[in-house]
Protein backbone atom coordinates (compact mmCIF):
# COMPACT_ATOMS: atom_id res chain seq x y z
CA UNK A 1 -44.29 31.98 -87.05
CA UNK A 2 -40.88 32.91 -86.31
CA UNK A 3 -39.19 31.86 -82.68
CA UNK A 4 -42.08 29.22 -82.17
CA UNK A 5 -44.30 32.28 -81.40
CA UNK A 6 -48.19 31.69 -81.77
CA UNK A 7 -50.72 34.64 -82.52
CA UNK A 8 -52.08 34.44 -79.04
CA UNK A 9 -48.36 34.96 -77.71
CA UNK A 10 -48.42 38.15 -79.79
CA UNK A 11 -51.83 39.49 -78.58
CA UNK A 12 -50.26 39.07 -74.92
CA UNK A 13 -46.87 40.88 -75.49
CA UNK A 14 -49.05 43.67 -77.09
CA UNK A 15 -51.55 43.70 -74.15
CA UNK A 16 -48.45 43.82 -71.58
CA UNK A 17 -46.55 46.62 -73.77
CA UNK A 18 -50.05 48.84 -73.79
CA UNK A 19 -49.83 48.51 -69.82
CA UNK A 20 -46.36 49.17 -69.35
CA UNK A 21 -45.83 52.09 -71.63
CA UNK A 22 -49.81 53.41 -72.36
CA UNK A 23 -51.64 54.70 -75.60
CA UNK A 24 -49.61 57.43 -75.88
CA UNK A 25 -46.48 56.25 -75.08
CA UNK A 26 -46.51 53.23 -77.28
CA UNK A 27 -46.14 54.39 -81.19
CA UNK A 28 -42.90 56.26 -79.91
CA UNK A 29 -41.69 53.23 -78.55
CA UNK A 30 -42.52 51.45 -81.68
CA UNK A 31 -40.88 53.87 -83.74
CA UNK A 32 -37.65 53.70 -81.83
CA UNK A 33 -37.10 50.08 -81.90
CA UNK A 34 -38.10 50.14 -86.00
CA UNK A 35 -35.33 53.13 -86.07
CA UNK A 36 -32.85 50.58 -83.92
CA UNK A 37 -33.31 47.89 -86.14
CA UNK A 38 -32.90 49.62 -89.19
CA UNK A 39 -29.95 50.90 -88.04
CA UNK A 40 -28.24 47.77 -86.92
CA UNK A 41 -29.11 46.03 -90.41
CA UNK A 42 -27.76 49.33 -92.07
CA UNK A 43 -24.55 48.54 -89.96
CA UNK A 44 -24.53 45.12 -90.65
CA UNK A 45 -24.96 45.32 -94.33
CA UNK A 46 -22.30 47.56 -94.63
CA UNK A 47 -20.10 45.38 -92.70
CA UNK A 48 -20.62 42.59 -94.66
CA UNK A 49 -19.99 44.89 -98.22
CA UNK A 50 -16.55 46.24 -96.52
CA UNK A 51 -15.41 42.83 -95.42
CA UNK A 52 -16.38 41.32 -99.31
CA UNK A 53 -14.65 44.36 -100.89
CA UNK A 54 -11.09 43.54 -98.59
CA UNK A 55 -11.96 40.01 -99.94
CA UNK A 56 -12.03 40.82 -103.44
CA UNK A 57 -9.49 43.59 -103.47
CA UNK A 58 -7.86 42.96 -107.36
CA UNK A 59 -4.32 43.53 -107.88
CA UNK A 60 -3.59 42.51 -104.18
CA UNK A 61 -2.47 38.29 -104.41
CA UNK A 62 -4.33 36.36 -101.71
CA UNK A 63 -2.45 36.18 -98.11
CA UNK A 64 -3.59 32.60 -97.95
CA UNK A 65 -1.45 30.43 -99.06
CA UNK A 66 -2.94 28.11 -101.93
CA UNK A 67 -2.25 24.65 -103.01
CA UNK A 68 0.94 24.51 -105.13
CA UNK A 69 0.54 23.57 -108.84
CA UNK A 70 1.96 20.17 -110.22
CA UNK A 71 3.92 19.91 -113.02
CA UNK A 72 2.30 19.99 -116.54
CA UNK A 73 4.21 16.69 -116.95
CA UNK A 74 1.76 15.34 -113.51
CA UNK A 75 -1.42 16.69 -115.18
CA UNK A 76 -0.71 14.93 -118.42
CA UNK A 77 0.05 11.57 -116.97
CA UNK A 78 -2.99 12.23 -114.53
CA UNK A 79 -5.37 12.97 -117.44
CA UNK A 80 -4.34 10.32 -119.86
CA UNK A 81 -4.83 7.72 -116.45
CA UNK A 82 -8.35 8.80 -116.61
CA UNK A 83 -8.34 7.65 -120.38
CA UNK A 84 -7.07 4.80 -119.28
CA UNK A 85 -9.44 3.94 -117.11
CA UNK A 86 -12.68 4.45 -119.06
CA UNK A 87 -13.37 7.84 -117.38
CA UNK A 88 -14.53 11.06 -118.98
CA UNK A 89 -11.60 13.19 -119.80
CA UNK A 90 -10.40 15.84 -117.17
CA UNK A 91 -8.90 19.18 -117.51
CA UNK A 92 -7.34 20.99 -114.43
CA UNK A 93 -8.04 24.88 -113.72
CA UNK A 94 -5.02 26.72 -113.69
CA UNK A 95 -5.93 28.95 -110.63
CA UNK A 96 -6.84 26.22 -108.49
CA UNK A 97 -5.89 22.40 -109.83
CA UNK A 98 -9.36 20.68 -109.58
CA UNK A 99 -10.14 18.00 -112.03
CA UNK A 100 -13.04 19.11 -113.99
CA UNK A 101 -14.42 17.61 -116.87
CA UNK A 102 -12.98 18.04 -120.05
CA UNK A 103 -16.34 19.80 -121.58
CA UNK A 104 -16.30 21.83 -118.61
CA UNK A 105 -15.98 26.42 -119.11
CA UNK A 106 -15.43 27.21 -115.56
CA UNK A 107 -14.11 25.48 -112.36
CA UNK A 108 -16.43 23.48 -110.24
CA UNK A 109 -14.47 24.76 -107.00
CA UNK A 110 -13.36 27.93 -107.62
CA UNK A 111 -15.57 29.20 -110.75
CA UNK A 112 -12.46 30.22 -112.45
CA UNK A 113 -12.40 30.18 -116.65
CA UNK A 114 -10.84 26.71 -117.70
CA UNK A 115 -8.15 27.17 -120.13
CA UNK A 116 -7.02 30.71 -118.56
């Protein structure tokens, strides 16, 4: 059960509650925290879409900064060391310069399309 509670912890929180608040008393109760906790994962969710969308605004470039990109000359001489060494060819993605391998569509960091 969640929070390490037990059924017999359950039975006495509703006992307690049905002293505390009565019969009558008790559904509103209910109602009003089910009506508070829908509301706070209504806020939440829409917190967490908002904050996603300012993520993934297109057209805007990223205020991070990102790694710089080496030379094509670099990515040659890195890829054809890899040949060199008995390795599976590599291929870099273009957004974010991983090494992926060469039979690879889409970056294993970033998820970007190789060859892009």
């Amino acid at each position: 059960m969640p929070f390490g509670l037990q059924p017999l912890h359950l039975v006495v929180i509703a006992v307690v509650a049905l002293l505390i608040f009565g019969p009558k008393r008790l559904p509103e109760v209910g109602k009003g925290i089910g009506r508070a906790w829908t509301e706070f994962r209504k806020g939440s969710r829409e917190m967490v879409e908002n904050l996603r969308d300012e993520i993934n605004k297109p057209g805007e470039e990223s205020k991070h900064p990102t790694a710089p990109q080496p030379p094509d000359s670099q990515l040659a001489s890195a890829a054809a060391q890899d040949n060199v060494q008995g390795e599976q060819p590599t291929v870099f993605c273009n957004k974010c310069g991983v090494r992926n391998p060469a039979d690879s569509a889409f970056c294993n960091k970033c998820g970007a399309k190789i060859g892009e």
